[in-house]
PDB file of N, CA and C in Angstrom:
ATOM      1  N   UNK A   1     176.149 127.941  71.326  1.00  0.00           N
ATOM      2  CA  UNK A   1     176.364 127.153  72.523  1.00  0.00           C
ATOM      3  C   UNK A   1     175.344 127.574  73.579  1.00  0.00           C
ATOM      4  N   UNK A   2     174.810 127.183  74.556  1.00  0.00           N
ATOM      5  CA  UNK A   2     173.891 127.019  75.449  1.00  0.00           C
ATOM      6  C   UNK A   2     174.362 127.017  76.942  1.00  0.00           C
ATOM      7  N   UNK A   3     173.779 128.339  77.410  1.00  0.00           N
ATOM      8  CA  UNK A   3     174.468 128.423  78.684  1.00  0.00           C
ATOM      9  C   UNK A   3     174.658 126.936  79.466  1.00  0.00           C
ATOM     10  N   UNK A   4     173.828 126.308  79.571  1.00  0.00           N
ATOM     11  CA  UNK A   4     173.853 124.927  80.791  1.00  0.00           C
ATOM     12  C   UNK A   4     175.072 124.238  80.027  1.00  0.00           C
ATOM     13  N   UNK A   5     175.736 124.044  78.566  1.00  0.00           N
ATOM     14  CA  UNK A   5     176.880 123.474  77.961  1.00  0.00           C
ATOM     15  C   UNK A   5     177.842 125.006  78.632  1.00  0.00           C
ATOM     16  N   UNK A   6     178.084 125.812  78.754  1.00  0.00           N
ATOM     17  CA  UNK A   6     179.261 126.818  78.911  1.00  0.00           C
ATOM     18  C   UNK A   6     178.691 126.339  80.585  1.00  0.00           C
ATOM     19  N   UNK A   7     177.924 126.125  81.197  1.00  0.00           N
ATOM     20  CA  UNK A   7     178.683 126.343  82.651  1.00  0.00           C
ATOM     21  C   UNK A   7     178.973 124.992  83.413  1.00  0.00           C
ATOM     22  N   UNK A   8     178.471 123.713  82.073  1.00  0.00           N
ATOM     23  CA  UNK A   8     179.444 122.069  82.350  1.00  0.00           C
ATOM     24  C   UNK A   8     180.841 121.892  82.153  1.00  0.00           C
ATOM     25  N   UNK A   9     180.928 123.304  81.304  1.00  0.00           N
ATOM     26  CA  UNK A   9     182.377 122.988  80.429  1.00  0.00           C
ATOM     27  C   UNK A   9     183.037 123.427  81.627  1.00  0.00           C
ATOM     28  N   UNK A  10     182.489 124.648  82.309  1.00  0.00           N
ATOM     29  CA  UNK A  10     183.262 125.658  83.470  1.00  0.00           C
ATOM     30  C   UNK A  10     183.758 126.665  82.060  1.00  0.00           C
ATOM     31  N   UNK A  11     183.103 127.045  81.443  1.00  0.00           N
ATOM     32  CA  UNK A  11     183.264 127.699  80.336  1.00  0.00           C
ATOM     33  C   UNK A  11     183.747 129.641  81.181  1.00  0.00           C
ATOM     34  N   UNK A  12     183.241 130.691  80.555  1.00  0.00           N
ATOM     35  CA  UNK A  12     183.039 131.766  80.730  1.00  0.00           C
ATOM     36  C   UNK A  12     182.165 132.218  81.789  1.00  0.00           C
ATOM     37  N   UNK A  13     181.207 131.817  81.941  1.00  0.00           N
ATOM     38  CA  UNK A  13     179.879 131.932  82.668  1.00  0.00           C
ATOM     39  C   UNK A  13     179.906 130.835  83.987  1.00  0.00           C
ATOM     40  N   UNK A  14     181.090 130.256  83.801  1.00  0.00           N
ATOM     41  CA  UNK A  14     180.961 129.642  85.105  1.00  0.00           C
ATOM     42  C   UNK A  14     180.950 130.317  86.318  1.00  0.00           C
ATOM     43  N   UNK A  15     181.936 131.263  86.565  1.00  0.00           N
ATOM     44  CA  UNK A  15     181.950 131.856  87.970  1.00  0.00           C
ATOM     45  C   UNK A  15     180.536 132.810  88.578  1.00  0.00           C
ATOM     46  N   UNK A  16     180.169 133.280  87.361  1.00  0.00           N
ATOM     47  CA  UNK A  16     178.487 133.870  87.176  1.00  0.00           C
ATOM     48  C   UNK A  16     177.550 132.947  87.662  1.00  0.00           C
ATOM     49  N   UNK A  17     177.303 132.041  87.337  1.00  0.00           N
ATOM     50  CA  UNK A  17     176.414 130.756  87.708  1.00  0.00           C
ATOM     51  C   UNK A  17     176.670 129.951  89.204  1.00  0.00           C
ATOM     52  N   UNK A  18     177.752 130.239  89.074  1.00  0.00           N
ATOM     53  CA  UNK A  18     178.434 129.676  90.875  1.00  0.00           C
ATOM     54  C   UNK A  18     177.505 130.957  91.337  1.00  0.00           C
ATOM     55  N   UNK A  19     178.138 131.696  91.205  1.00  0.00           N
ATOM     56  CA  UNK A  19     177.891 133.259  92.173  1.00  0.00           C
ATOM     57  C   UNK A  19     176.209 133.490  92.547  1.00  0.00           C
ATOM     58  N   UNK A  20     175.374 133.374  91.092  1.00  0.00           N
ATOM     59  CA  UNK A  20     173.997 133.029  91.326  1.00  0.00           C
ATOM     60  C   UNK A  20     173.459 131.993  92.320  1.00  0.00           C
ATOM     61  N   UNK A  21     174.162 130.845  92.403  1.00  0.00           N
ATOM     62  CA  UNK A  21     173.810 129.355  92.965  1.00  0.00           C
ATOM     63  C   UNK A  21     173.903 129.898  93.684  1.00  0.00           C
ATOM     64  N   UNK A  22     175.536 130.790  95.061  1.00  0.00           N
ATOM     65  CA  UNK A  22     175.646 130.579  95.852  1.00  0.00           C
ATOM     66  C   UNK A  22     174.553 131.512  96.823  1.00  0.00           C
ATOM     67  N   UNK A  23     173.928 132.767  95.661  1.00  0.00           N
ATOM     68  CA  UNK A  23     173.051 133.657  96.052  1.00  0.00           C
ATOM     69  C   UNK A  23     171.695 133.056  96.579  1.00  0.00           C
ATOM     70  N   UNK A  24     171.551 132.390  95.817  1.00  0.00           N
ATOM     71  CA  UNK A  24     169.973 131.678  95.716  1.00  0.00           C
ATOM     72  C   UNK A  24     169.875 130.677  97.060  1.00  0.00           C
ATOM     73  N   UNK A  25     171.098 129.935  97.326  1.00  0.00           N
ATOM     74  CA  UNK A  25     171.407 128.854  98.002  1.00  0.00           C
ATOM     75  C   UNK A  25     171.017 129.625  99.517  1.00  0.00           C
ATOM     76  N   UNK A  26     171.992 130.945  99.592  1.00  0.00           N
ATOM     77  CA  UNK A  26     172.282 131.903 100.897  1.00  0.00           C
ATOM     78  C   UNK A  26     170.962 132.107 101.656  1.00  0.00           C
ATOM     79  N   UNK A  27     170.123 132.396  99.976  1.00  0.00           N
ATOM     80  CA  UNK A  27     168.130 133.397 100.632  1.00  0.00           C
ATOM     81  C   UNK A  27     167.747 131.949 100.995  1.00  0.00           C
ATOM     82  N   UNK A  28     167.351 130.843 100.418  1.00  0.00           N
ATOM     83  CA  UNK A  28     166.587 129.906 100.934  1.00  0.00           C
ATOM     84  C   UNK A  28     167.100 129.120 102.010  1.00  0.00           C
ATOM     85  N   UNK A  29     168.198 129.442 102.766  1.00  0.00           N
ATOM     86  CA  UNK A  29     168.771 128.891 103.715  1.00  0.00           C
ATOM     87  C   UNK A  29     168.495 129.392 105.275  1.00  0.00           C
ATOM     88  N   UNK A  30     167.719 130.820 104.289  1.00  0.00           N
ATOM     89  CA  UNK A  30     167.291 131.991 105.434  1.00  0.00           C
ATOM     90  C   UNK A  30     165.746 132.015 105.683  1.00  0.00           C
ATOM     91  N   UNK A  31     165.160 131.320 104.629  1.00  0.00           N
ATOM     92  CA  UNK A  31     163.821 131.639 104.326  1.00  0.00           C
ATOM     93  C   UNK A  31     162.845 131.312 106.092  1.00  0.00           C
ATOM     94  N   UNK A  32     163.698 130.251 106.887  1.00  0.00           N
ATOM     95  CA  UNK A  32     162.567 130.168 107.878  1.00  0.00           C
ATOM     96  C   UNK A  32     162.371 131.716 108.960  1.00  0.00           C
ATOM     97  N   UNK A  33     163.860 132.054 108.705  1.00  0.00           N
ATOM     98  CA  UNK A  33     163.721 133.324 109.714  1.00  0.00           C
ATOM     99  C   UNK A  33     163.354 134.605 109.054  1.00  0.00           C
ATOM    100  N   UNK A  34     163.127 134.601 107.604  1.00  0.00           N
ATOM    101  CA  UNK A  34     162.373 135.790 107.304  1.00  0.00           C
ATOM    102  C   UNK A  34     161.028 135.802 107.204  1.00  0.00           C
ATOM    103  N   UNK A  35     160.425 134.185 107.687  1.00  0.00           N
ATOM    104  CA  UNK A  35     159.090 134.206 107.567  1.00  0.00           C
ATOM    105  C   UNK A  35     158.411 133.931 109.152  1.00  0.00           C
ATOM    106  N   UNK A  36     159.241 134.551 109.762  1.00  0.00           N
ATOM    107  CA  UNK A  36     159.049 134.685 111.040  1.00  0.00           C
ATOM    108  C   UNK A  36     159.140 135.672 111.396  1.00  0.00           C
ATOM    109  N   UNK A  37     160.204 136.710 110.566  1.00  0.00           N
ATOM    110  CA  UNK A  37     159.954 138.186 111.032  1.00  0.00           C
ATOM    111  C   UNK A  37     158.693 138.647 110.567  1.00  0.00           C
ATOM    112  N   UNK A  38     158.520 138.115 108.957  1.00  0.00           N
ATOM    113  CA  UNK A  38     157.375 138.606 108.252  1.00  0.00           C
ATOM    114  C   UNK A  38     155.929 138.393 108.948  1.00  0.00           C
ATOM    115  N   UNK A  39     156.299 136.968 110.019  1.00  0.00           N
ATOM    116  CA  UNK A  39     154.703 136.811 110.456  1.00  0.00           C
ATOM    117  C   UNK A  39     154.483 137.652 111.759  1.00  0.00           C
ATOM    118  N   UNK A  40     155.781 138.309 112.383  1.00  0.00           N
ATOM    119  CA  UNK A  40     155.673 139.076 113.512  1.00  0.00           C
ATOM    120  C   UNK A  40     155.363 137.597 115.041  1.00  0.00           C
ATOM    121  N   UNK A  41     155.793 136.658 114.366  1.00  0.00           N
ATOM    122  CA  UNK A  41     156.044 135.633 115.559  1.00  0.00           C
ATOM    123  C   UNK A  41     156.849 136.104 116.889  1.00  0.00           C
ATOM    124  N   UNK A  42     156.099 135.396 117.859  1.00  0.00           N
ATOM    125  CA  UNK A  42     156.744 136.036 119.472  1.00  0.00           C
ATOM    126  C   UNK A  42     158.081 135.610 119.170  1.00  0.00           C
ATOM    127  N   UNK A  43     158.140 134.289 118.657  1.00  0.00           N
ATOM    128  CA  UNK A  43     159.640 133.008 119.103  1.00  0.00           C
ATOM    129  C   UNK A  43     160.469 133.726 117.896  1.00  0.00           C
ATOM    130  N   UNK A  44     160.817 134.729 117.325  1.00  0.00           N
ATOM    131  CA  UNK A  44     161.147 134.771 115.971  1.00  0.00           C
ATOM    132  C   UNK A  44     162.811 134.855 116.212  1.00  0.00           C
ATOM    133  N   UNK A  45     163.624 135.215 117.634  1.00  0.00           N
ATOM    134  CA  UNK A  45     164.620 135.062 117.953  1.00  0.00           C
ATOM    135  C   UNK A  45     165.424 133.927 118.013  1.00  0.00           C
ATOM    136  N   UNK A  46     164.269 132.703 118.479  1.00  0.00           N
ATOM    137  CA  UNK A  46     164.773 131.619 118.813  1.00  0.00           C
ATOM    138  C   UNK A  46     164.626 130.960 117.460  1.00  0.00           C
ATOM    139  N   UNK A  47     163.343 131.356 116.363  1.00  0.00           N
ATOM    140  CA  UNK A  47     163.571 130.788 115.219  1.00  0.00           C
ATOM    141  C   UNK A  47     165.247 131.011 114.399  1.00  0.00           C
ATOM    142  N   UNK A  48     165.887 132.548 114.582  1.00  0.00           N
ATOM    143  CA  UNK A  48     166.834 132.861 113.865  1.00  0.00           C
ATOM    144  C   UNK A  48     167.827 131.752 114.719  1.00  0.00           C
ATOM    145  N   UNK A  49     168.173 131.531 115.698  1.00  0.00           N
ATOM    146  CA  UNK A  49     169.219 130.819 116.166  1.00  0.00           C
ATOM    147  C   UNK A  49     169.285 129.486 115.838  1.00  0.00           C
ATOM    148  N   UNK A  50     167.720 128.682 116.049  1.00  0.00           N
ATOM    149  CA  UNK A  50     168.150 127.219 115.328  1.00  0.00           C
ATOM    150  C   UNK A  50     168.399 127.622 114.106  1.00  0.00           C
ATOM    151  N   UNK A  51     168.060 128.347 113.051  1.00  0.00           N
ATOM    152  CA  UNK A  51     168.065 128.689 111.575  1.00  0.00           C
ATOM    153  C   UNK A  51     169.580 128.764 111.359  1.00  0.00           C
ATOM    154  N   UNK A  52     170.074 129.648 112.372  1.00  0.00           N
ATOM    155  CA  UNK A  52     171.535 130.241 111.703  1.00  0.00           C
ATOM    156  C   UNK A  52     172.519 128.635 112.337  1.00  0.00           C
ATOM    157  N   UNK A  53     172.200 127.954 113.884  1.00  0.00           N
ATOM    158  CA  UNK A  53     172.670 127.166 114.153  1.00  0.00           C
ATOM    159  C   UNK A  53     173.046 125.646 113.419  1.00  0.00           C
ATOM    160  N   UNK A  54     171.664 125.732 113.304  1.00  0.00           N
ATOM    161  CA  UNK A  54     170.937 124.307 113.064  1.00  0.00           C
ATOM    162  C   UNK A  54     170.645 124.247 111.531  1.00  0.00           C
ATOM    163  N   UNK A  55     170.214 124.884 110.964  1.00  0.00           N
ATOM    164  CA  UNK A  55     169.969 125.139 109.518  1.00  0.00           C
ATOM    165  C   UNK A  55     170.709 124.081 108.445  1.00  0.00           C
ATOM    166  N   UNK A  56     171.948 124.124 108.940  1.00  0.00           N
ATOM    167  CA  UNK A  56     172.561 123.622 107.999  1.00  0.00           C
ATOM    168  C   UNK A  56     172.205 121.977 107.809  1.00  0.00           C
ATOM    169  N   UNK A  57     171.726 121.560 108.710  1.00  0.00           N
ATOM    170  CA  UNK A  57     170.945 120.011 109.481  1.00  0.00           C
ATOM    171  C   UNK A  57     170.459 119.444 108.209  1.00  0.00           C
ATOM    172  N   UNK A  58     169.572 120.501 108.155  1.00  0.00           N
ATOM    173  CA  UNK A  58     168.050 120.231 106.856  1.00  0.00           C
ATOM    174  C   UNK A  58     166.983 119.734 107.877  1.00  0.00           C
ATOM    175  N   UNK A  59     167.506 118.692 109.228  1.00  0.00           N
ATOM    176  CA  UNK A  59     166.522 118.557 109.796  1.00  0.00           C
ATOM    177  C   UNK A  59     166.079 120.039 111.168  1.00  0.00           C
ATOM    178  N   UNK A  60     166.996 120.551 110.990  1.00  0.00           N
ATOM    179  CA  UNK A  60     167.195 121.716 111.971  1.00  0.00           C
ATOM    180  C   UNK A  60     166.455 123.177 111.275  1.00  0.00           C
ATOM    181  N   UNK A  61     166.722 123.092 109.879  1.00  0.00           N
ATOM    182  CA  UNK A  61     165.752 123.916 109.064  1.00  0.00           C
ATOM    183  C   UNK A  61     164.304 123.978 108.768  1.00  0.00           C
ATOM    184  N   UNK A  62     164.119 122.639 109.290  1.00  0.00           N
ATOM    185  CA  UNK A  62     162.127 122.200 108.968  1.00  0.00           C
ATOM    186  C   UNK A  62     161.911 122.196 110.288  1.00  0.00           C
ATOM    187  N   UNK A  63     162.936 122.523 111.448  1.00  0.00           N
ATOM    188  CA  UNK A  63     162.518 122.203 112.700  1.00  0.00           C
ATOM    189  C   UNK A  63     161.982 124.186 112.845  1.00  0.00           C
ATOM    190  N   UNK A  64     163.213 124.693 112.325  1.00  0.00           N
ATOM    191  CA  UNK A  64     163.122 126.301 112.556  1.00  0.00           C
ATOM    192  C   UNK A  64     161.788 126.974 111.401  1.00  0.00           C
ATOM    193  N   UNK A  65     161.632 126.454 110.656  1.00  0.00           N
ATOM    194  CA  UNK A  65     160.209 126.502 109.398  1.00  0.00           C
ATOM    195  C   UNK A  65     159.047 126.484 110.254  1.00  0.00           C
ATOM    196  N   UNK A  66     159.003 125.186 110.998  1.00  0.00           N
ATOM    197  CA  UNK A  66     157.593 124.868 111.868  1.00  0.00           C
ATOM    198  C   UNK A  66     157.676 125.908 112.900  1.00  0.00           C
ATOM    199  N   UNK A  67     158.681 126.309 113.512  1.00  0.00           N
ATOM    200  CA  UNK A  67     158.789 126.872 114.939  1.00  0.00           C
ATOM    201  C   UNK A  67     157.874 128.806 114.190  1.00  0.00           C
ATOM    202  N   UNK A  68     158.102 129.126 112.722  1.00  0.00           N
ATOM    203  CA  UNK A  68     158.039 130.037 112.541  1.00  0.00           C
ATOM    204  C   UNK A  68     156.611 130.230 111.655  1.00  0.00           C
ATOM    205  N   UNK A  69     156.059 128.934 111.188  1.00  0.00           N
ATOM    206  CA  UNK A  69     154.852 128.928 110.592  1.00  0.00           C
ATOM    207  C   UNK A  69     153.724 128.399 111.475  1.00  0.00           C
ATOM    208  N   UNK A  70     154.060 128.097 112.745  1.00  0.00           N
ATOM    209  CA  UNK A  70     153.175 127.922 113.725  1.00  0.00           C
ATOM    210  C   UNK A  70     152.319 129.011 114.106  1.00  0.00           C
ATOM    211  N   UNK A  71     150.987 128.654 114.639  1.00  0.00           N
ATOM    212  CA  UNK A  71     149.961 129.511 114.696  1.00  0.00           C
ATOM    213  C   UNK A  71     150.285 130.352 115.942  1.00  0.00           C
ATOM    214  N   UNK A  72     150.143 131.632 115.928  1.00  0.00           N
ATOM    215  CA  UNK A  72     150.041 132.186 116.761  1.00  0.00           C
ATOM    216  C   UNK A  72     149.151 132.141 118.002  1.00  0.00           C
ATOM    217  N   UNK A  73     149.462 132.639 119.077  1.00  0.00           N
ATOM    218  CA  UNK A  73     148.837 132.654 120.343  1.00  0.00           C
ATOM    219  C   UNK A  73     147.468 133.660 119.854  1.00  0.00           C
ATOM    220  N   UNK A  74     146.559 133.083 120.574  1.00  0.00           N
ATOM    221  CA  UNK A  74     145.286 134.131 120.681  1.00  0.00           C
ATOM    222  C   UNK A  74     145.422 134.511 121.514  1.00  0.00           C
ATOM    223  N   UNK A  75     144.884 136.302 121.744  1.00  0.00           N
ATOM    224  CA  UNK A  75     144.873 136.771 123.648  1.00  0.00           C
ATOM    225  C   UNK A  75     143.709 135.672 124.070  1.00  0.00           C
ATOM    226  N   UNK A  76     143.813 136.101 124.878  1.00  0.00           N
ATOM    227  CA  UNK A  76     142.758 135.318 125.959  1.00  0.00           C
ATOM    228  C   UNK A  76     142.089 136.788 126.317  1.00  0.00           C
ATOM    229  N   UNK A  77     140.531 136.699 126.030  1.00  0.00           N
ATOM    230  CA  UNK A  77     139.606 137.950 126.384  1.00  0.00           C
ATOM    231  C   UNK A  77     139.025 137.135 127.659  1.00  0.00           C
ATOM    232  N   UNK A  78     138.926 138.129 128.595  1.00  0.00           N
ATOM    233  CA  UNK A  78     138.300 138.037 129.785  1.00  0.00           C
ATOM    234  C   UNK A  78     136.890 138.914 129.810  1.00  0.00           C
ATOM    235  N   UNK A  79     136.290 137.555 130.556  1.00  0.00           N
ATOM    236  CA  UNK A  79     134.346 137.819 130.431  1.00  0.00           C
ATOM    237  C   UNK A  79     134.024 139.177 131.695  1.00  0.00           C
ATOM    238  N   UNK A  80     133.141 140.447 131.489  1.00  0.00           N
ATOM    239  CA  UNK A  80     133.288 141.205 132.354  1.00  0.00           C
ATOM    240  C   UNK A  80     132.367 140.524 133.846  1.00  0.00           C
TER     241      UNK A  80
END
């Protein structure tokens, strides 16, 4: 038998396969605000709040994605 037939049936391996889904589901739900810590973004606070707020949207998640893959500020060098 073939896992994808044991976890249609809700066989043995079902609650395993939930448990994975719900793992996998949890990280990519998070992914805009860890790639905002990772980029060391100024806004990376306000990214986690639409993320944790808004996230669930889908349109609130590509809103918190952009807010966190946006280019950073350059200093501004001053001429002596």
């Amino acid at each position: 038998m073939r896992t994808t037939d044991i976890l249609a049936a809700g066989g043995p391996g079902a609650p395993v396969g939930a448990t994975i889904l719900g793992i996998l589901i949890f990280a990519a739900y998070w992914v805009p605000s860890v790639v905002a810590l990772a980029r060391h973004v100024r806004n990376s606070g306000s990214v986690m709040v639409v993320n944790g707020l808004l996230g669930w949207t889908g349109i609130g998640w590509i809103v918190a994605l952009a807010m966190a893959c946006r280019s950073k500020d350059v200093p501004a060098v001053k001429a002596p």
